[in-house]
Every structure is written in C-alpha cells, then in structure tokens.
PDB file of N, CA and C in Angstrom:
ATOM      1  N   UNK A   1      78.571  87.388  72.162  1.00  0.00           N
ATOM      2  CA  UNK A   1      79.893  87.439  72.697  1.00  0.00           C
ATOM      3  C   UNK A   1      80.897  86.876  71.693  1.00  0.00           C
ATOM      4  N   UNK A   2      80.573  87.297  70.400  1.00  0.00           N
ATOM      5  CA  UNK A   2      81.830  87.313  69.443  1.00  0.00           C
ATOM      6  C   UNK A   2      83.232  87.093  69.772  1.00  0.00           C
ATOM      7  N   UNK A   3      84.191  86.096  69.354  1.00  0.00           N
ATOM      8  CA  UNK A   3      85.274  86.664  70.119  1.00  0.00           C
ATOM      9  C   UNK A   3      85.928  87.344  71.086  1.00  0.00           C
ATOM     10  N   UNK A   4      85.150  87.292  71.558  1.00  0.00           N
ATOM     11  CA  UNK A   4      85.247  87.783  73.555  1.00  0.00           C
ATOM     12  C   UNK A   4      86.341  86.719  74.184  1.00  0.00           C
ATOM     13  N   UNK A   5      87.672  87.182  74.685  1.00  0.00           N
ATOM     14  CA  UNK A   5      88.603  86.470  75.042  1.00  0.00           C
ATOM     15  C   UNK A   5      88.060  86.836  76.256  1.00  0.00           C
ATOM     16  N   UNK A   6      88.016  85.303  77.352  1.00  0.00           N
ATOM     17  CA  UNK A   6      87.706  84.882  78.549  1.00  0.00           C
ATOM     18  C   UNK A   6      89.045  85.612  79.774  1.00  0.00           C
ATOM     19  N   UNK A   7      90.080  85.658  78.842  1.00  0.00           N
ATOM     20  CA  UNK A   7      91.230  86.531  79.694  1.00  0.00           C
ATOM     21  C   UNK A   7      91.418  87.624  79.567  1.00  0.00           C
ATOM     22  N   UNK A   8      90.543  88.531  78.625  1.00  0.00           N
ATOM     23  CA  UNK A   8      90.438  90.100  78.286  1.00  0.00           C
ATOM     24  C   UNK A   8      90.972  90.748  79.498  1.00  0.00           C
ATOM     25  N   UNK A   9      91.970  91.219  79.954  1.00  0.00           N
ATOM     26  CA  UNK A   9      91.825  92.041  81.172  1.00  0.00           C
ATOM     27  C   UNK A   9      91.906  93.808  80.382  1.00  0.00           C
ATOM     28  N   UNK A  10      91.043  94.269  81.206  1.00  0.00           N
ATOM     29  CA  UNK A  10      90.620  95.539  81.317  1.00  0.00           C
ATOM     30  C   UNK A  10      91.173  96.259  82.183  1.00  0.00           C
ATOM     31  N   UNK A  11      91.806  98.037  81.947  1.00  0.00           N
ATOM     32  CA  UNK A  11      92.223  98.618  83.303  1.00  0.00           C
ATOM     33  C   UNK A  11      91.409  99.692  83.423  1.00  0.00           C
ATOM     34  N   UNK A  12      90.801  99.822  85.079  1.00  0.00           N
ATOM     35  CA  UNK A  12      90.311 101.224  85.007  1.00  0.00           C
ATOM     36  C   UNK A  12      91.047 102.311  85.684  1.00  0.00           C
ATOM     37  N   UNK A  13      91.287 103.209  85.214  1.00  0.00           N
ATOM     38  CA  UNK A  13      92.720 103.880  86.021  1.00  0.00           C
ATOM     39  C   UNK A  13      92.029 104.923  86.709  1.00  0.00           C
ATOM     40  N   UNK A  14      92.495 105.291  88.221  1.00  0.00           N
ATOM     41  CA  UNK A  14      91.636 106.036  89.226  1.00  0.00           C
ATOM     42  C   UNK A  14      92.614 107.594  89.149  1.00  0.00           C
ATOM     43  N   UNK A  15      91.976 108.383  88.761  1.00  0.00           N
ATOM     44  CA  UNK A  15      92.331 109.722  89.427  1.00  0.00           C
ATOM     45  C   UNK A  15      94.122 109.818  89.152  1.00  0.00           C
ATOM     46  N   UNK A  16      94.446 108.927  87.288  1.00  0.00           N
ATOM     47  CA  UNK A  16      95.777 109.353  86.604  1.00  0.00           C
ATOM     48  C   UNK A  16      96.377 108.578  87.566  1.00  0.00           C
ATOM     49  N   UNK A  17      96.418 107.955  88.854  1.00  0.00           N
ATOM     50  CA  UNK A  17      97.290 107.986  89.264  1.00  0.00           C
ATOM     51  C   UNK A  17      97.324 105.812  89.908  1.00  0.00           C
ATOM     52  N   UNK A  18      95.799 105.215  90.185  1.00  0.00           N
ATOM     53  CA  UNK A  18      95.775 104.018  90.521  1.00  0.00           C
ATOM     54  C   UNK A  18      95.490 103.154  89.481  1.00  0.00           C
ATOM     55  N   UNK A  19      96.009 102.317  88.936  1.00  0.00           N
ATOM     56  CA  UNK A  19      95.468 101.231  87.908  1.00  0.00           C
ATOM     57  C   UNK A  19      95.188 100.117  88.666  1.00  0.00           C
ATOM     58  N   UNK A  20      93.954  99.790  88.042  1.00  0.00           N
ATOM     59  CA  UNK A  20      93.223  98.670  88.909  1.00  0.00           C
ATOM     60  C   UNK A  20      92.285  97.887  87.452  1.00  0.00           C
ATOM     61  N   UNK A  21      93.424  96.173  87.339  1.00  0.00           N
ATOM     62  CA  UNK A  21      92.926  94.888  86.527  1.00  0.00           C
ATOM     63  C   UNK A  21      91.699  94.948  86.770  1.00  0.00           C
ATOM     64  N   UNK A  22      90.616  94.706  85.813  1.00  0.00           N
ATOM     65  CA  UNK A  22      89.476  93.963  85.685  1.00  0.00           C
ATOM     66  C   UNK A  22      88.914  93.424  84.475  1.00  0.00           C
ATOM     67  N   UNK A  23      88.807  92.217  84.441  1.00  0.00           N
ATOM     68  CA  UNK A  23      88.792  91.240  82.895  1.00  0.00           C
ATOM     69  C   UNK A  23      87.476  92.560  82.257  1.00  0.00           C
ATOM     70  N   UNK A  24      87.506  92.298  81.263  1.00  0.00           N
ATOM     71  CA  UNK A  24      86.417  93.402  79.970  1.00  0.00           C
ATOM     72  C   UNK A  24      85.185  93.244  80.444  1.00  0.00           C
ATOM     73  N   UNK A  25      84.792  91.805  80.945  1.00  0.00           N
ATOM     74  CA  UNK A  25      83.311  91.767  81.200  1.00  0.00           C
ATOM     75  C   UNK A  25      82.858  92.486  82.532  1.00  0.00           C
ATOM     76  N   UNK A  26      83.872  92.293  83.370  1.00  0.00           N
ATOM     77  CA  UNK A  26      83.261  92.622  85.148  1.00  0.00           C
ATOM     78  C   UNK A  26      83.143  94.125  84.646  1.00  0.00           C
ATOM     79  N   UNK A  27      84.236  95.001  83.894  1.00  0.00           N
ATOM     80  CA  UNK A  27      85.040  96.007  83.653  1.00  0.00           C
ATOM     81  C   UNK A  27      83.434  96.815  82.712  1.00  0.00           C
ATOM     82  N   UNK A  28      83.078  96.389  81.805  1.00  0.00           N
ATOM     83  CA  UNK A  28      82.331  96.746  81.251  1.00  0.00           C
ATOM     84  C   UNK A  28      80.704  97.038  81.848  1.00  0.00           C
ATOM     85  N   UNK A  29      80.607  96.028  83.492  1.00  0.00           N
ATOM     86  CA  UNK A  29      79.322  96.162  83.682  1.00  0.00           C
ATOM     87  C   UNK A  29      79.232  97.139  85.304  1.00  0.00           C
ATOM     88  N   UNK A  30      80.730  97.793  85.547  1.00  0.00           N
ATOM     89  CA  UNK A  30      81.269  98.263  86.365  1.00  0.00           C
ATOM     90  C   UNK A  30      81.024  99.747  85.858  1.00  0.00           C
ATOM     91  N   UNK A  31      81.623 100.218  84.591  1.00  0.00           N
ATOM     92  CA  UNK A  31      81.665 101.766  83.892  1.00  0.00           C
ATOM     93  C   UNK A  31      79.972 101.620  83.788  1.00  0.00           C
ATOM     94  N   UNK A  32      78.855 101.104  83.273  1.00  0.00           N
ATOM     95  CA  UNK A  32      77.380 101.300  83.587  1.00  0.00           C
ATOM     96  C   UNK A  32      77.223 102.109  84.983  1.00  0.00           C
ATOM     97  N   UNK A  33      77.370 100.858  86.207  1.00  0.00           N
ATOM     98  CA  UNK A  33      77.334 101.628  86.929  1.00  0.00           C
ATOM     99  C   UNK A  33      77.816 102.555  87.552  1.00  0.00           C
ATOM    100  N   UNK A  34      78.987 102.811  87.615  1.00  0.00           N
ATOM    101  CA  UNK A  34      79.708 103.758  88.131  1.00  0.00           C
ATOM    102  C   UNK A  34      79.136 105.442  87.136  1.00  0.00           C
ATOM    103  N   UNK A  35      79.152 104.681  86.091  1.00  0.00           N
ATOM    104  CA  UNK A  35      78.645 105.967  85.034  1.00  0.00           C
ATOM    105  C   UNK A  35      77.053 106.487  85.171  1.00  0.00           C
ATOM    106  N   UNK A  36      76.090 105.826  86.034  1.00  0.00           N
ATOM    107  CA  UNK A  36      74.843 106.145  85.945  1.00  0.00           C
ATOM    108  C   UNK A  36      74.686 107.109  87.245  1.00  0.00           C
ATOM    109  N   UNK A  37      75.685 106.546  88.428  1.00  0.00           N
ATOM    110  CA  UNK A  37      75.952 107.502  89.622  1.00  0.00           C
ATOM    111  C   UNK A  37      76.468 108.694  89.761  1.00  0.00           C
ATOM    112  N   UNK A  38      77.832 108.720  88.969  1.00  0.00           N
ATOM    113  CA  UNK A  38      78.195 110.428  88.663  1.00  0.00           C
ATOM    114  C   UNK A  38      77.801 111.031  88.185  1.00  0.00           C
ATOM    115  N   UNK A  39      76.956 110.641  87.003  1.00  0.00           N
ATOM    116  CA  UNK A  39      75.865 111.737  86.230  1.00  0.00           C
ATOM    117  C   UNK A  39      74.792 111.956  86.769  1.00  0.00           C
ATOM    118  N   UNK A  40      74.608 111.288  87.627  1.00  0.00           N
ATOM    119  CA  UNK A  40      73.625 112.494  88.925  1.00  0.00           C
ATOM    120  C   UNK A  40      74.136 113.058  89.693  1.00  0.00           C
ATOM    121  N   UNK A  41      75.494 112.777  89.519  1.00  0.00           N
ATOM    122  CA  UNK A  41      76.578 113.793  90.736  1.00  0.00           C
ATOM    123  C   UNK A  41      76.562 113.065  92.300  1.00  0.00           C
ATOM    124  N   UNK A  42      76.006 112.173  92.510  1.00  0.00           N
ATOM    125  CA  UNK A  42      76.212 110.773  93.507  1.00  0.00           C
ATOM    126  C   UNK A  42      77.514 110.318  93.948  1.00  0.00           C
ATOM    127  N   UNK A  43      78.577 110.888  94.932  1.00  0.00           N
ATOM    128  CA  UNK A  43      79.476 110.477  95.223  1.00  0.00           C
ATOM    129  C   UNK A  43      79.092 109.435  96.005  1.00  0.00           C
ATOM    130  N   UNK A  44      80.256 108.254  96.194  1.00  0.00           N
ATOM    131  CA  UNK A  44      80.127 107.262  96.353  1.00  0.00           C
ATOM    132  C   UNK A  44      81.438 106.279  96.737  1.00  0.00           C
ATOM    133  N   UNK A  45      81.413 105.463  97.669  1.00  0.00           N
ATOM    134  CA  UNK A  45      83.149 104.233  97.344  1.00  0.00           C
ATOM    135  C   UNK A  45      82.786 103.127  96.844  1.00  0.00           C
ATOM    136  N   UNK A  46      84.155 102.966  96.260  1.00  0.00           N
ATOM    137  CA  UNK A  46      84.101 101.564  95.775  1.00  0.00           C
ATOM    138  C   UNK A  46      85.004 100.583  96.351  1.00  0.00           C
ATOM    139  N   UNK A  47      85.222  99.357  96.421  1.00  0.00           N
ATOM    140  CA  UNK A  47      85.880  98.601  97.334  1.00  0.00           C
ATOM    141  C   UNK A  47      85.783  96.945  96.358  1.00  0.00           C
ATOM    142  N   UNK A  48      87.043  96.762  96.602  1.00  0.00           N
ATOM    143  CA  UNK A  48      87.164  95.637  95.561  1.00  0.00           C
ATOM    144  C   UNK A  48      88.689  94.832  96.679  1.00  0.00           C
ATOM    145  N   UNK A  49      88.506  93.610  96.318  1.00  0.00           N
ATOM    146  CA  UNK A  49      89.494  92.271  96.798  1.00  0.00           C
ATOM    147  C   UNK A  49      91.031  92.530  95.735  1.00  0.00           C
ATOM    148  N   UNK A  50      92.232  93.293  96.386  1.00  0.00           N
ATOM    149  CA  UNK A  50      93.273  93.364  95.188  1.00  0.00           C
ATOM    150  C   UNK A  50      93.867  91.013  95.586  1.00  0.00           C
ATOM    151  N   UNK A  51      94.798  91.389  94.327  1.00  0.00           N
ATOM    152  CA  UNK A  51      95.289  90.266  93.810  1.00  0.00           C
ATOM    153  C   UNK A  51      96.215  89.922  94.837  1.00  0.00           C
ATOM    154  N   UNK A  52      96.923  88.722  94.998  1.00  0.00           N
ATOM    155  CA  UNK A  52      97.688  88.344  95.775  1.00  0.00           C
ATOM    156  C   UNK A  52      99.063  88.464  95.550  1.00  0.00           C
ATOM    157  N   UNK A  53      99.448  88.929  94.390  1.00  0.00           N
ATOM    158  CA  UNK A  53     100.464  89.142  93.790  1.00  0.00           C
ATOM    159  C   UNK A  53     100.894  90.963  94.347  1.00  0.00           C
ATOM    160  N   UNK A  54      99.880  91.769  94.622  1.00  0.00           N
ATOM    161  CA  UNK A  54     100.203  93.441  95.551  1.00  0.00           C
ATOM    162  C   UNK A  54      99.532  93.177  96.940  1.00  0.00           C
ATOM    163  N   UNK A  55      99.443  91.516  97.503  1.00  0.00           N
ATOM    164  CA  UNK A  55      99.473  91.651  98.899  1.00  0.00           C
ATOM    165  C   UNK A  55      97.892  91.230  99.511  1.00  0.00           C
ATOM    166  N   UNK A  56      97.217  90.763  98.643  1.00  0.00           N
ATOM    167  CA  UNK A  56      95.874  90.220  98.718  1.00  0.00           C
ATOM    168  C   UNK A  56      95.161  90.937  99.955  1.00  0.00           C
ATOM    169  N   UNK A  57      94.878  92.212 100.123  1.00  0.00           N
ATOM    170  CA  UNK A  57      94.395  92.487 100.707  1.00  0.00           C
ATOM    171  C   UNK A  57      92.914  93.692  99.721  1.00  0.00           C
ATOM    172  N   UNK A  58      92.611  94.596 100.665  1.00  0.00           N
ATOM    173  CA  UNK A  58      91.256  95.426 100.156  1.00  0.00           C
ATOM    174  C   UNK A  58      91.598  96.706  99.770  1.00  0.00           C
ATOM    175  N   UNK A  59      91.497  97.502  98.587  1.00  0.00           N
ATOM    176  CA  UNK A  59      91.098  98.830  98.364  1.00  0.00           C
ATOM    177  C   UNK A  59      90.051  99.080  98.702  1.00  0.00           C
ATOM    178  N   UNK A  60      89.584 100.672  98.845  1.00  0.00           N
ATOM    179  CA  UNK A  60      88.710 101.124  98.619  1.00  0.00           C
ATOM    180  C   UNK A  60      88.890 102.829  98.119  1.00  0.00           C
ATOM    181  N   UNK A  61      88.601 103.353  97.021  1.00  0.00           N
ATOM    182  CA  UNK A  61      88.477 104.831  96.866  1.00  0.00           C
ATOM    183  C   UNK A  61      86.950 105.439  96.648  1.00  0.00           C
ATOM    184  N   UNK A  62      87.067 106.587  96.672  1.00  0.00           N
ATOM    185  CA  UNK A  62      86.273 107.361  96.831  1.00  0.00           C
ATOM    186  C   UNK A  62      85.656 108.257  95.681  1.00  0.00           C
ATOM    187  N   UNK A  63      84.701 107.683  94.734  1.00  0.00           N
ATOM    188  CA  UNK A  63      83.934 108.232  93.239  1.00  0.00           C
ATOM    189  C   UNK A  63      83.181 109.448  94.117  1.00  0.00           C
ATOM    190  N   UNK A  64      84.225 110.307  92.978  1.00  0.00           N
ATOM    191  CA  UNK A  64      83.337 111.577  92.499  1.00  0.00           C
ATOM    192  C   UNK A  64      83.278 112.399  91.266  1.00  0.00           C
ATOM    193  N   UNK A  65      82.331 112.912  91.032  1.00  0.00           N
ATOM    194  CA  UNK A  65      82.243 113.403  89.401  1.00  0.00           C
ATOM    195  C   UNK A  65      83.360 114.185  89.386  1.00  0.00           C
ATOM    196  N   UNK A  66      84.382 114.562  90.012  1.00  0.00           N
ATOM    197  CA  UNK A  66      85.259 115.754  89.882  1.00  0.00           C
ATOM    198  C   UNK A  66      86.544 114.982  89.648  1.00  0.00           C
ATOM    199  N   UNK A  67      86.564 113.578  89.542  1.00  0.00           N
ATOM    200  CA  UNK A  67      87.778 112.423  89.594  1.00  0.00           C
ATOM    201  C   UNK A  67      87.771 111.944  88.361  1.00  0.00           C
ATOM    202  N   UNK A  68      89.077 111.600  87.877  1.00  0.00           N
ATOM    203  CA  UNK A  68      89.239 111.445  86.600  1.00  0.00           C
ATOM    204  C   UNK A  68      89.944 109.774  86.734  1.00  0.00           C
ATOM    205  N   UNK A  69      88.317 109.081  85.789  1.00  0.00           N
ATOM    206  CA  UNK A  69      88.299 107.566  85.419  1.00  0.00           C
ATOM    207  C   UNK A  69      88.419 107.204  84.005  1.00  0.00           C
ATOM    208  N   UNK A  70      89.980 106.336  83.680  1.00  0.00           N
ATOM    209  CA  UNK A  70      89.520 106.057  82.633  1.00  0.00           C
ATOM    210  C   UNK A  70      89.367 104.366  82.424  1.00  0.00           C
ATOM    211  N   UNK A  71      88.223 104.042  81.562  1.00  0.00           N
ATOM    212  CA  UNK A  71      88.038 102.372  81.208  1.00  0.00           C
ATOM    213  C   UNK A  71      88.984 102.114  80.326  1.00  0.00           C
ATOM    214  N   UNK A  72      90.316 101.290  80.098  1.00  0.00           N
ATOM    215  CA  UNK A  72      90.702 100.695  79.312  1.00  0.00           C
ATOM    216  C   UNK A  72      90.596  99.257  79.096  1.00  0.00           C
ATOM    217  N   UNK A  73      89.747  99.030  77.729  1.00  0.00           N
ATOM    218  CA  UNK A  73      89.277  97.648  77.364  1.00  0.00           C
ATOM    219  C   UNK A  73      90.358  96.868  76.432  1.00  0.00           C
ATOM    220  N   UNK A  74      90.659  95.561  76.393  1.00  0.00           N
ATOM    221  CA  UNK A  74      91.791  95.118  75.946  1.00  0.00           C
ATOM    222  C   UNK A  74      90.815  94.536  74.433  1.00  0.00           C
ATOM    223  N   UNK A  75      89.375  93.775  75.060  1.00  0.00           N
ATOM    224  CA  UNK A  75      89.083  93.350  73.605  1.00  0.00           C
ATOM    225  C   UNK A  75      88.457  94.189  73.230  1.00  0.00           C
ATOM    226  N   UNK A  76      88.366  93.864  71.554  1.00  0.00           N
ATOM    227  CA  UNK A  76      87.590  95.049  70.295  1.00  0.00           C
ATOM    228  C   UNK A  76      86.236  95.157  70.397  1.00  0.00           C
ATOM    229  N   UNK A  77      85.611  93.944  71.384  1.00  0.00           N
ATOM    230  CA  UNK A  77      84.061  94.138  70.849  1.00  0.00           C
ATOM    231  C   UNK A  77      82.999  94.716  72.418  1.00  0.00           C
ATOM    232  N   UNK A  78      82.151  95.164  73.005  1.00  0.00           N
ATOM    233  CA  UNK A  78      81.961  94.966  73.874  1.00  0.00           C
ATOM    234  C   UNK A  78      81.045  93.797  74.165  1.00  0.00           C
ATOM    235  N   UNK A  79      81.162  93.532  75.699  1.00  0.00           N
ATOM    236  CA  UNK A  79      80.685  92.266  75.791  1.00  0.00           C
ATOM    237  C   UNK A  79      78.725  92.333  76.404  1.00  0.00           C
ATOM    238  N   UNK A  80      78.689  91.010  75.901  1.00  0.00           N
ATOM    239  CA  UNK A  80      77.306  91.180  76.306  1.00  0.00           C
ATOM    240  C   UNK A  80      76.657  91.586  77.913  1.00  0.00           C
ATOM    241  N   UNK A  81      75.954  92.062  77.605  1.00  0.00           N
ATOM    242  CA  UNK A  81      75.436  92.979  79.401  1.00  0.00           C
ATOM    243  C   UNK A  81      74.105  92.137  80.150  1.00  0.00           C
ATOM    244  N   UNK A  82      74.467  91.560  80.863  1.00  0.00           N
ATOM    245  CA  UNK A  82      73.587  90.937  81.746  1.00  0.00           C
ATOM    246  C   UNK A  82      72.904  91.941  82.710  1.00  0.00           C
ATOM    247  N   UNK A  83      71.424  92.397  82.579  1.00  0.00           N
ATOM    248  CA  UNK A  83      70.627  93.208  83.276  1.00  0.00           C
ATOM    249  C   UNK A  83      70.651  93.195  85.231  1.00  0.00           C
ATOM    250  N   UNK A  84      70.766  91.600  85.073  1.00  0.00           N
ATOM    251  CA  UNK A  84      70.441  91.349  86.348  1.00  0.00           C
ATOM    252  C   UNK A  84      71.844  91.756  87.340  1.00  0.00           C
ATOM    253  N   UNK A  85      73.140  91.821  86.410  1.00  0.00           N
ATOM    254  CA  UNK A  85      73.920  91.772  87.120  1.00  0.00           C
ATOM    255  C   UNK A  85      74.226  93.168  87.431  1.00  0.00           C
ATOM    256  N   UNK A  86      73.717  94.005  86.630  1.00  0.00           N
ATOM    257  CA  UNK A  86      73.787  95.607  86.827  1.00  0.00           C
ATOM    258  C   UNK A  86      72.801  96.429  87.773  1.00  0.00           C
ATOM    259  N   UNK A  87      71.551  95.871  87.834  1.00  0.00           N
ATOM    260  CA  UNK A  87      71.027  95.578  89.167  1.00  0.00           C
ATOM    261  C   UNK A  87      71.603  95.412  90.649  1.00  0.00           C
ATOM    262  N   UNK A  88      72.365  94.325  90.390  1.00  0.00           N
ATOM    263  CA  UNK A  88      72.824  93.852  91.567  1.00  0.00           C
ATOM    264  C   UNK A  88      73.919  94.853  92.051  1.00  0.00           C
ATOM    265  N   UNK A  89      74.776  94.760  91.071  1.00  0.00           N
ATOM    266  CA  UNK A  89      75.913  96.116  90.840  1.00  0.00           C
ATOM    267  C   UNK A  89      75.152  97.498  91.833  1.00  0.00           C
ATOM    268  N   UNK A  90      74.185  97.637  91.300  1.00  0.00           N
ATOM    269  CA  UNK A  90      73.613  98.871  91.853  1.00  0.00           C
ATOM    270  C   UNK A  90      73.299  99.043  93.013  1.00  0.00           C
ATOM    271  N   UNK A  91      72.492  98.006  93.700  1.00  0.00           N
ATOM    272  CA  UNK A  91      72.218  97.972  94.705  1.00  0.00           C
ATOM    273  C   UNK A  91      73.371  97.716  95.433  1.00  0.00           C
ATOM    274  N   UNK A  92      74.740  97.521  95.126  1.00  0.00           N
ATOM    275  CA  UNK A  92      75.356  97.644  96.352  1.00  0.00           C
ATOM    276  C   UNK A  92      76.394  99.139  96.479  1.00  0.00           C
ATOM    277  N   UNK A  93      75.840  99.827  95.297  1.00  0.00           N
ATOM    278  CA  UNK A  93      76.447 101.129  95.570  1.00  0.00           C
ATOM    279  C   UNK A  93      75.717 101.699  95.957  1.00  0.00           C
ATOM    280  N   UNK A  94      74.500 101.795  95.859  1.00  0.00           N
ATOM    281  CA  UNK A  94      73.512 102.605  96.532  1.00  0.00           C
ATOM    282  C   UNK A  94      73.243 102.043  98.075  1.00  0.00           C
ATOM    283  N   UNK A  95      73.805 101.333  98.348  1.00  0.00           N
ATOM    284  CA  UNK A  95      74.248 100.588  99.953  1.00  0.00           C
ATOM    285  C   UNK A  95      74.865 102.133 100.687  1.00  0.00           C
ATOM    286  N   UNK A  96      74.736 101.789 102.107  1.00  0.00           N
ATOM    287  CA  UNK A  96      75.985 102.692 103.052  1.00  0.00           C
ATOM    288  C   UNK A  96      77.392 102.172 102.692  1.00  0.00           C
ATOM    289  N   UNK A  97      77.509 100.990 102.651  1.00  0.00           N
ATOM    290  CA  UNK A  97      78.926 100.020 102.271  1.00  0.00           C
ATOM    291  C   UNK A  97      79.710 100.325 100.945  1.00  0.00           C
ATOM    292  N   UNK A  98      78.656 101.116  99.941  1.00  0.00           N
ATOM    293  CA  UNK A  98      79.209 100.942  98.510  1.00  0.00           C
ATOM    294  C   UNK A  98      79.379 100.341  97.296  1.00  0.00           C
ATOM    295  N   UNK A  99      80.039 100.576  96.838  1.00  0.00           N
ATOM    296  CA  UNK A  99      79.746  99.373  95.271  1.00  0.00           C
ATOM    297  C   UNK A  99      81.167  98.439  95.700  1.00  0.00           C
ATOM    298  N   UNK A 100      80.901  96.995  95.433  1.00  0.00           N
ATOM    299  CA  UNK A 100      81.791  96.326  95.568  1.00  0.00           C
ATOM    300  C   UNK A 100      81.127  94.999  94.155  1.00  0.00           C
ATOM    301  N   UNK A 101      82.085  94.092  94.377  1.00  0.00           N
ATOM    302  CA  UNK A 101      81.898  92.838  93.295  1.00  0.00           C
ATOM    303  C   UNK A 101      81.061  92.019  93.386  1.00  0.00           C
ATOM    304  N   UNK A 102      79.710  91.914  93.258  1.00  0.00           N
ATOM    305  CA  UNK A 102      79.231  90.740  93.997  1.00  0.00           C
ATOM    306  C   UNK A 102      78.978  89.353  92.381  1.00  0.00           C
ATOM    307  N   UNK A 103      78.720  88.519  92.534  1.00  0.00           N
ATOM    308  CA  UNK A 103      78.495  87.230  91.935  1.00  0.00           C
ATOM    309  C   UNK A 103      77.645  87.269  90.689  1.00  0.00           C
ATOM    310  N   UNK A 104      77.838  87.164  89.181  1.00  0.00           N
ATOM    311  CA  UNK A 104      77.493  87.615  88.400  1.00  0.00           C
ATOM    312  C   UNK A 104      76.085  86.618  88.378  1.00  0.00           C
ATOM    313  N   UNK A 105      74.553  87.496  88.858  1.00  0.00           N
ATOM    314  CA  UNK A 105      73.427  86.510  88.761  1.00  0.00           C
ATOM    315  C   UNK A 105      73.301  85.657  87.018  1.00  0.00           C
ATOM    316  N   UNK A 106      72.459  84.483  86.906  1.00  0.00           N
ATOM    317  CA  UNK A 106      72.022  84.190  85.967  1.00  0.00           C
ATOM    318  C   UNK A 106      70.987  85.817  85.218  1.00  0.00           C
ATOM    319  N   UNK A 107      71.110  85.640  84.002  1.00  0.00           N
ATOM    320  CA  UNK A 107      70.287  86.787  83.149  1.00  0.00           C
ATOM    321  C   UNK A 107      69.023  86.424  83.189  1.00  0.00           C
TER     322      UNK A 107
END
C-alpha cells in the first residue's frame, strides 16, 4: 500500500447519471465484485448508507450488465486486496438482500 492516501475518495458513477463517493479501497474491492457478477450476466441490487450531508438516509439501484458503471479512482496505485473481504462482499450479493457494505474482515 505504497502511498495509498487514507482519504483517496473514489467515484463510481451509476448509469451516466448517479455519482456515488467511495474512498479507493472500499471502491476497489466493490468493482471485483460487482465485476465478477455481470460477467455472468447476474443482475443484482446494491444498497449502501448515503452521507449526511444528501440527507443520511439509503440508496439502493439495480446492477445490470446492460448499465453503464464507471470506477473513478483518485489515487495512482491500486490498493492492496484483502481476499476475505471480497468473500464477504460476495456473499452478500449473492444474498436475496444484495450487495451492501459490510465490515472489512481481518486478511
């Protein structure tokens, strides 16, 4: 984790039209999964806690391979990938509930 700024924020922008903050690291282990589901063509939601600053309440949209996502990363390097946490990642998209944020496990 070279120079990995701890405040990196990352945007992933939904379908041209929603931008949605996420620091480089959450951001980086988020496009894994989201990227391992549409390439099997696996539609799916996602659901995340917005900031308190647009009203602290919940999104949720709706991944499909036909929706246009892009990752924008603020730092140069990518960051290191914790297995366990992409795991975890997974299992809650492959849930009825969806992919949401859960607690980055120890590696």
């Amino acid at each position: 984790m070279l120079n990995e700024r701890k405040d990196a924020m990352g945007k992933l922008t939904y379908d041209a039209s929603l931008v949605i903050d996420f620091d480089d690291r959450t951001l980086a282990h988020l496009q894994i999964v989201i990227t391992a589901k549409l390439r099997r063509r696996e539609s799916f939601i996602f659901s995340w806690k917005d900031d308190a600053d647009i009203g602290d309440g919940r999104t949720t949209v709706w991944l499909d391979p036909t929706i246009s996502l892009v990752y924008k990363f603020l730092g140069g390097r990518p960051p290191q990938i914790n297995k366990a946490w992409i795991e975890a990642l997974t299992a809650t998209a492959n849930s009825p509930g969806g992919l949401h944020l859960v607690k980055e496990p120890a590696a």
